[in-house]
PDB file of N, CA and C in Angstrom:
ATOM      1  N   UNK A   1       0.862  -1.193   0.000  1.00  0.00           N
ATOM      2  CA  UNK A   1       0.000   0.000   0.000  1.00  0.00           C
ATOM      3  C   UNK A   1       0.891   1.234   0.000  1.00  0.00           C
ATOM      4  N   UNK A   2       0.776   2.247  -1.104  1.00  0.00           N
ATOM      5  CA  UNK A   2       1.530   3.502  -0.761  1.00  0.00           C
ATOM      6  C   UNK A   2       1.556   4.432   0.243  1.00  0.00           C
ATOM      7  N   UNK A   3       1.991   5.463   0.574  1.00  0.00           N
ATOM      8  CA  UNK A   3       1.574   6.136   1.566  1.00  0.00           C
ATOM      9  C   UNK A   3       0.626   7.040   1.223  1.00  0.00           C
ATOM     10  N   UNK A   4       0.595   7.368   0.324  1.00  0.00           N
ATOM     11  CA  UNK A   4      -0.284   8.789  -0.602  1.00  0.00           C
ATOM     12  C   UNK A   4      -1.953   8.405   0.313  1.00  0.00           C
ATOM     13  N   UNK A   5      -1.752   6.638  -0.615  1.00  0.00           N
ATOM     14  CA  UNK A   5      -3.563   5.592  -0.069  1.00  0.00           C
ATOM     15  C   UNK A   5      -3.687   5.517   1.312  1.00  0.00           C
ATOM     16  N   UNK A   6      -2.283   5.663   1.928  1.00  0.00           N
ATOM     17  CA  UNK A   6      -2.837   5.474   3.308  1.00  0.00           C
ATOM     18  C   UNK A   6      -3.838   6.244   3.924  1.00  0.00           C
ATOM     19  N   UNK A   7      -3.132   7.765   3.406  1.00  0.00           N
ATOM     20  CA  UNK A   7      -3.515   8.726   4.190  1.00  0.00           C
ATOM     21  C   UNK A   7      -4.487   9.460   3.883  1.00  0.00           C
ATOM     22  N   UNK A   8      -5.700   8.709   2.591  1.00  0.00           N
ATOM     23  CA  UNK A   8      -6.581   9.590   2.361  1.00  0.00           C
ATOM     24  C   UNK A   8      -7.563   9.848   3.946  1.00  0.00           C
ATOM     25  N   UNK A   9      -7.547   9.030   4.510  1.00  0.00           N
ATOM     26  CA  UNK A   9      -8.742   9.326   5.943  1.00  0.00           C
ATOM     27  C   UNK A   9      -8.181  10.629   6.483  1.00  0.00           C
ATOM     28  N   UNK A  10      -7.413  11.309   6.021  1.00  0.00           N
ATOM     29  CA  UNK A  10      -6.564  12.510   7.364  1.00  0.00           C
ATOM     30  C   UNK A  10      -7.919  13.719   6.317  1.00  0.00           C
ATOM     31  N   UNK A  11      -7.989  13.545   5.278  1.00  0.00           N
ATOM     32  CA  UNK A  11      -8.565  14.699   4.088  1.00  0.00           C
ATOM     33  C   UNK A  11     -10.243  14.735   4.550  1.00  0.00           C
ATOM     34  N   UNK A  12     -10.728  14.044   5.526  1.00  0.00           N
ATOM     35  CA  UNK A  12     -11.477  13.887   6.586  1.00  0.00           C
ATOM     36  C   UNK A  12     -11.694  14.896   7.802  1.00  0.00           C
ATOM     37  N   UNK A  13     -10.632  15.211   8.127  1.00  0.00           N
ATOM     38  CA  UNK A  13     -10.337  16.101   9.196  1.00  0.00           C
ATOM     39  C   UNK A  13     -10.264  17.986   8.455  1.00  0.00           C
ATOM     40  N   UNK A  14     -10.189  17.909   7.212  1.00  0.00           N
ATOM     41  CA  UNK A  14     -10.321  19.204   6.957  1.00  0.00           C
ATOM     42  C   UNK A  14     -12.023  19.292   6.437  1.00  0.00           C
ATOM     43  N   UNK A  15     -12.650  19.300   6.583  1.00  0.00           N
ATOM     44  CA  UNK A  15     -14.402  19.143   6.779  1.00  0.00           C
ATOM     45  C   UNK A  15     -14.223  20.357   7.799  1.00  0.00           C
ATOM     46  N   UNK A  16     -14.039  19.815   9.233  1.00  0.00           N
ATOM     47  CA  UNK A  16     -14.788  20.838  10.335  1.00  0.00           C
ATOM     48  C   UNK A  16     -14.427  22.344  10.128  1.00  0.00           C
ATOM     49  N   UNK A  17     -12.323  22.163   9.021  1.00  0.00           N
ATOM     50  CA  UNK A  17     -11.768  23.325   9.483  1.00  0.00           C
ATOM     51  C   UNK A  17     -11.922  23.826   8.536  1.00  0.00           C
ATOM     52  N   UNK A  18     -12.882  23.622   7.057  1.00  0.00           N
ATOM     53  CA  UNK A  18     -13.372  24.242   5.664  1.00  0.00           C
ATOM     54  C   UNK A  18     -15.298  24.809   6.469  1.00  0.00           C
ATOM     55  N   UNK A  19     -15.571  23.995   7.020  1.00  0.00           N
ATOM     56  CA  UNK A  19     -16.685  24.246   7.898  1.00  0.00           C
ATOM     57  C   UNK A  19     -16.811  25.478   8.919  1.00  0.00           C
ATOM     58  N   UNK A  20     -16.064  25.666   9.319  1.00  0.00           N
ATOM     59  CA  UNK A  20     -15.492  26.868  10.569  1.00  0.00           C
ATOM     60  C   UNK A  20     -14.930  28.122   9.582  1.00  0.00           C
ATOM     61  N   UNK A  21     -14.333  27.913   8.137  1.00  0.00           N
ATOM     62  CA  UNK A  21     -13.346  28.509   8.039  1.00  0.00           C
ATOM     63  C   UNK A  21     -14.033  30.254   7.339  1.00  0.00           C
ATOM     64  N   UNK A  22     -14.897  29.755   6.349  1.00  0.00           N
ATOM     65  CA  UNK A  22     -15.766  31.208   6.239  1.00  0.00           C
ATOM     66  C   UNK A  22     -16.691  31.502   6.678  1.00  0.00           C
ATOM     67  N   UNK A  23     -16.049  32.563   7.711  1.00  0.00           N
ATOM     68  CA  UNK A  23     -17.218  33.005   8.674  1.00  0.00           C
ATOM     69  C   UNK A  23     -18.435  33.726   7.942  1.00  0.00           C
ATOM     70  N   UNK A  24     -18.326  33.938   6.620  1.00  0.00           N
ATOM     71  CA  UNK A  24     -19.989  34.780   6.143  1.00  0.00           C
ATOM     72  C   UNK A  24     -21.074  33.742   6.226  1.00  0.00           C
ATOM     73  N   UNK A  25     -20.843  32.446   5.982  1.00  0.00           N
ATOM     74  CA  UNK A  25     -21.371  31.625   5.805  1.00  0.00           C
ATOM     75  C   UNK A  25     -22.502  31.517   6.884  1.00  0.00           C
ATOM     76  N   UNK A  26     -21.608  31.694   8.350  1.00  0.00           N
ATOM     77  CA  UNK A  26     -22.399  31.352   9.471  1.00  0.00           C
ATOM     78  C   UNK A  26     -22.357  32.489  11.015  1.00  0.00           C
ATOM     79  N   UNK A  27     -22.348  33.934  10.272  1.00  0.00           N
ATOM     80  CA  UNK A  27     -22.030  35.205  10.962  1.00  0.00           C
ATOM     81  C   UNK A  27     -23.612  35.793  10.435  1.00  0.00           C
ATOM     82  N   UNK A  28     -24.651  35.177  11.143  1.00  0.00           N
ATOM     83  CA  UNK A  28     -25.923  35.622  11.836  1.00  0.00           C
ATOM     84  C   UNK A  28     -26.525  35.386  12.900  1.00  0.00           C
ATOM     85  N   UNK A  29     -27.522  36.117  12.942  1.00  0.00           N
ATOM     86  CA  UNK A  29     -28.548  35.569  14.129  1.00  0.00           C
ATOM     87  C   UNK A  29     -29.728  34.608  13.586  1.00  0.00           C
ATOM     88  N   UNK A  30     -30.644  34.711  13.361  1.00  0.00           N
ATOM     89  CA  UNK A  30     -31.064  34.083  12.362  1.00  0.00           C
ATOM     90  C   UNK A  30     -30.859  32.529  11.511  1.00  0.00           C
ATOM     91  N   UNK A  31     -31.090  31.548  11.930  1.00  0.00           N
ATOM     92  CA  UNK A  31     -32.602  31.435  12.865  1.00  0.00           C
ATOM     93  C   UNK A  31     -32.114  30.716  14.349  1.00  0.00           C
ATOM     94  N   UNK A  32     -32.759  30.803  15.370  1.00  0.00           N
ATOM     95  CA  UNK A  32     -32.123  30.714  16.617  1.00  0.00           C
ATOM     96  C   UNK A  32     -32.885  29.202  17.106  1.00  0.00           C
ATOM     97  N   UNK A  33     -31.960  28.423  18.184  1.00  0.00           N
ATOM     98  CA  UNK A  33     -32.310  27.420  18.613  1.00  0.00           C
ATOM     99  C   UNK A  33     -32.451  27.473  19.711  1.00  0.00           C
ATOM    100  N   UNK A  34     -33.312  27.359  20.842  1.00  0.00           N
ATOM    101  CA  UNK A  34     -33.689  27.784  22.278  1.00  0.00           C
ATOM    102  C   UNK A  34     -32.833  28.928  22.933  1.00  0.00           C
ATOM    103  N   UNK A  35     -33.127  29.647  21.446  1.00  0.00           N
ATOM    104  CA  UNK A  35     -32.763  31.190  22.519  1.00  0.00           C
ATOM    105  C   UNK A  35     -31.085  31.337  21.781  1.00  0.00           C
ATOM    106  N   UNK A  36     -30.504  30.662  21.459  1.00  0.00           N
ATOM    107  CA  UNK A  36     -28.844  30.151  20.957  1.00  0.00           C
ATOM    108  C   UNK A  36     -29.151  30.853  19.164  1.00  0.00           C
ATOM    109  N   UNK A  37     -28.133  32.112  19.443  1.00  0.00           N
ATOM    110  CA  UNK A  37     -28.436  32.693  17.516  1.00  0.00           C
ATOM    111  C   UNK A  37     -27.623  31.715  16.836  1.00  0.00           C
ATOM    112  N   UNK A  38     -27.988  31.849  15.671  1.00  0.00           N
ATOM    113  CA  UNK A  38     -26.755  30.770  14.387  1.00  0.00           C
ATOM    114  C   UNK A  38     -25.838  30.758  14.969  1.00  0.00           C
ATOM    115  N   UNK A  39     -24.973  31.884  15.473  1.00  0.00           N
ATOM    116  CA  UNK A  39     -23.422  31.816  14.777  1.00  0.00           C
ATOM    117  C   UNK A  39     -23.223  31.026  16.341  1.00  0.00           C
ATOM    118  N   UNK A  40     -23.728  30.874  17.248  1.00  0.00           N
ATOM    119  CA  UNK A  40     -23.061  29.931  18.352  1.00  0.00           C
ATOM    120  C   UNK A  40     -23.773  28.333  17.709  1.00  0.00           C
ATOM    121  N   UNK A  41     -24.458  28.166  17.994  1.00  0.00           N
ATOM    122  CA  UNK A  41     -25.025  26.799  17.777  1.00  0.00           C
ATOM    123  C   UNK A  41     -24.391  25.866  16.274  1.00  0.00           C
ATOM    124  N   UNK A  42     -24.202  26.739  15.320  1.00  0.00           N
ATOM    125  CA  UNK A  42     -23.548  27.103  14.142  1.00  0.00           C
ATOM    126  C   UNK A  42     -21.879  25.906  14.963  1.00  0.00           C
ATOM    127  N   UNK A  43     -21.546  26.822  15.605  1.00  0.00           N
ATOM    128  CA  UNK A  43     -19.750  26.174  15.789  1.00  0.00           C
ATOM    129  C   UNK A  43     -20.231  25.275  16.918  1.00  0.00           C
ATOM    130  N   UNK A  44     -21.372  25.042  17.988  1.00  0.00           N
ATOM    131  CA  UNK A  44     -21.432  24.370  18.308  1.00  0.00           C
ATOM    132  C   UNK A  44     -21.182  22.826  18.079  1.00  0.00           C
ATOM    133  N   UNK A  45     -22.539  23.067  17.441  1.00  0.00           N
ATOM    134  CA  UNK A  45     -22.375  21.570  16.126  1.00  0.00           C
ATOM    135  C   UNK A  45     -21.307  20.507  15.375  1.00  0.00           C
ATOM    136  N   UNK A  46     -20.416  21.966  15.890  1.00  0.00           N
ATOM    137  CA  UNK A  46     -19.156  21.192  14.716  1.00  0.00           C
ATOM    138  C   UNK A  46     -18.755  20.551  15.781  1.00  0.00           C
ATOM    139  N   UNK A  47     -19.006  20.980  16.913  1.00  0.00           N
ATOM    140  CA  UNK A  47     -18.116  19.661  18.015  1.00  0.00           C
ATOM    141  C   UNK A  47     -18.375  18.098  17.917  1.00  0.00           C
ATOM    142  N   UNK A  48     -19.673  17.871  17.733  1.00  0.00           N
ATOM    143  CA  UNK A  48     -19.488  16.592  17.975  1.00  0.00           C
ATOM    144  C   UNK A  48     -19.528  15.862  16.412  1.00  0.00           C
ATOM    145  N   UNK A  49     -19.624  17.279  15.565  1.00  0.00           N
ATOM    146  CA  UNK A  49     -19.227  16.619  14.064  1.00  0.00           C
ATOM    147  C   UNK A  49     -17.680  16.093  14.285  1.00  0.00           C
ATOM    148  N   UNK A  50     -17.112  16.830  14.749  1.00  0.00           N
ATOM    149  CA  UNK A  50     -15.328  16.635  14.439  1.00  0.00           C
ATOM    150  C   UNK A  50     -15.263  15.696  15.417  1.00  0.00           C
ATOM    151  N   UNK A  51     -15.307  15.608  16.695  1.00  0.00           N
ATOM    152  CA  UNK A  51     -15.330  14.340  17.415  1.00  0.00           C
ATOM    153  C   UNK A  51     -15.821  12.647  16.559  1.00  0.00           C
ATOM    154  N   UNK A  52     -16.803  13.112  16.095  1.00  0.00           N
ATOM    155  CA  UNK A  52     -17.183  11.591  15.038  1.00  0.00           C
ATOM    156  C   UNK A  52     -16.137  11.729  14.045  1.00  0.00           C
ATOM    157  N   UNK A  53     -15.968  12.792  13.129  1.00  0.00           N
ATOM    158  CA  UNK A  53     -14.829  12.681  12.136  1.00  0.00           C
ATOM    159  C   UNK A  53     -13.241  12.097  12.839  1.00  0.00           C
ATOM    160  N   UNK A  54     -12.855  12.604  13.606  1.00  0.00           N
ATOM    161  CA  UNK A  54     -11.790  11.988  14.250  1.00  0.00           C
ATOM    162  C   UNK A  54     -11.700  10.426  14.910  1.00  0.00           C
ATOM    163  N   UNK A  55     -13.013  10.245  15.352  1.00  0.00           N
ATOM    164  CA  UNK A  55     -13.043   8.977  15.375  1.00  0.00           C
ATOM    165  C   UNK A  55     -13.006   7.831  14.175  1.00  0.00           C
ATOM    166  N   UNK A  56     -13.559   8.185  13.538  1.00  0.00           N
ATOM    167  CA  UNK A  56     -13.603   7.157  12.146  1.00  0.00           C
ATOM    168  C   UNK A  56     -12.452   7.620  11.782  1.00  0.00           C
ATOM    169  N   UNK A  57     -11.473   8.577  11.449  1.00  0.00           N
ATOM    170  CA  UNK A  57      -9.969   8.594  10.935  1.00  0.00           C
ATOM    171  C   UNK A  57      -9.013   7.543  11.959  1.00  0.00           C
ATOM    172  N   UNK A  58      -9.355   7.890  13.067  1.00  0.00           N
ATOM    173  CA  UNK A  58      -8.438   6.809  14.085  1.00  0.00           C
ATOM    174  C   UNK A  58      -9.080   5.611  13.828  1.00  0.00           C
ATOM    175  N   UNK A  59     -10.176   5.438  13.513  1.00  0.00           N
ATOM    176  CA  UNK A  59     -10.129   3.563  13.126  1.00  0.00           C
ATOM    177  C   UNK A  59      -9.529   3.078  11.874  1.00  0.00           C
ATOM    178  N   UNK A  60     -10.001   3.876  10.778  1.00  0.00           N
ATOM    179  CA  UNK A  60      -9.344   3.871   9.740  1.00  0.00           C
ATOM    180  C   UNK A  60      -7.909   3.766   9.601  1.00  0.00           C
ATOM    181  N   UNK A  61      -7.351   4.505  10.770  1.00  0.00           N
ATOM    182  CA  UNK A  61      -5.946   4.323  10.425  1.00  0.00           C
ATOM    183  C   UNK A  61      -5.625   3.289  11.444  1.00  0.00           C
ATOM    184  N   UNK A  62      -5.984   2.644  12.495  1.00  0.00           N
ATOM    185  CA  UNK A  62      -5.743   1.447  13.188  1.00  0.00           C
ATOM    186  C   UNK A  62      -5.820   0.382  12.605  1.00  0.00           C
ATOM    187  N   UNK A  63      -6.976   0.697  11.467  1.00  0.00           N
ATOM    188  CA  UNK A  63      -7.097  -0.574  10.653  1.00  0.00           C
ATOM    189  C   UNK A  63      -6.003  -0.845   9.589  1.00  0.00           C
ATOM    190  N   UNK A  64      -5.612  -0.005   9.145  1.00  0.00           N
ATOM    191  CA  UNK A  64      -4.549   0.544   8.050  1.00  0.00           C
ATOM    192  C   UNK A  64      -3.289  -0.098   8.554  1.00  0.00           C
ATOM    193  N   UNK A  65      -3.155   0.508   9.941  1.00  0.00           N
ATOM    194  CA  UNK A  65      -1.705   0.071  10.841  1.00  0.00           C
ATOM    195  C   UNK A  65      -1.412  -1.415  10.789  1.00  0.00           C
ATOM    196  N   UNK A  66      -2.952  -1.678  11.444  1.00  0.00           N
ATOM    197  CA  UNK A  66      -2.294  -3.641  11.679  1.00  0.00           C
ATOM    198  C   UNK A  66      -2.406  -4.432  10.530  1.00  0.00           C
ATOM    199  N   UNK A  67      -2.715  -3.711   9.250  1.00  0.00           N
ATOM    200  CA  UNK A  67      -3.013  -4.362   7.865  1.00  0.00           C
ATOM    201  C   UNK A  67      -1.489  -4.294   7.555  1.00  0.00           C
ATOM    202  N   UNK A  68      -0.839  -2.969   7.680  1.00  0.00           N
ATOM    203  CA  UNK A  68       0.474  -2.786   7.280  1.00  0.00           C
ATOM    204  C   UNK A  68       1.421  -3.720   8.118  1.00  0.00           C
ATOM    205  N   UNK A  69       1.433  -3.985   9.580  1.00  0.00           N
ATOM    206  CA  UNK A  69       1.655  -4.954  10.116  1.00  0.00           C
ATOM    207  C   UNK A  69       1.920  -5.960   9.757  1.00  0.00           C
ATOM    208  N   UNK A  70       0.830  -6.755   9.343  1.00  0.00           N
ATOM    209  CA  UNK A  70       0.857  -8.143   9.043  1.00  0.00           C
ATOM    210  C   UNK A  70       1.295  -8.394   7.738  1.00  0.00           C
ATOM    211  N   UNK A  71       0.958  -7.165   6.893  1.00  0.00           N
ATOM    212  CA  UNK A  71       1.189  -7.435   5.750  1.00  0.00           C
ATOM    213  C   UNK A  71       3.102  -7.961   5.203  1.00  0.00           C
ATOM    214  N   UNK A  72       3.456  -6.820   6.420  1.00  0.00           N
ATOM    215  CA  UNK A  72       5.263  -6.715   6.481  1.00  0.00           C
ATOM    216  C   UNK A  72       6.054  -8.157   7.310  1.00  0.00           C
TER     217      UNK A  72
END
């Protein structure tokens, strides 16, 4: 396996920080969730998006690891 293939799961982890990254996107009030305007609930969200994204990259690459392992 090359390394290039290994490492597509990392291209995973730039989601939250293309997500976060233009603030026009998500710099309102409008529309609000118990009282919470967009732009908090907005970056809220991304927490437990990126928490799941990071998790599936660390399995992915655990799986990757002991494949490379055995494979060697």
């Amino acid at each position: 396996m090359s390394a290039s293939a290994s490492r597509w799961p990392y291209l995973l982890l730039v989601i939250p920080f293309l997500g976060t990254l233009y603030d026009p996107l998500y710099n309102r009030v409008q529309p609000t969730i118990l009282g919470f305007p967009f732009f908090y609930w907005y970056q809220l969200a991304w927490v437990p998006v990126s928490v799941l994204l990071m998790g599936i990259v660390y399995r992915l690459r655990r799986g990757a690891d002991s494949t490379d392992e055995a494979g060697s």
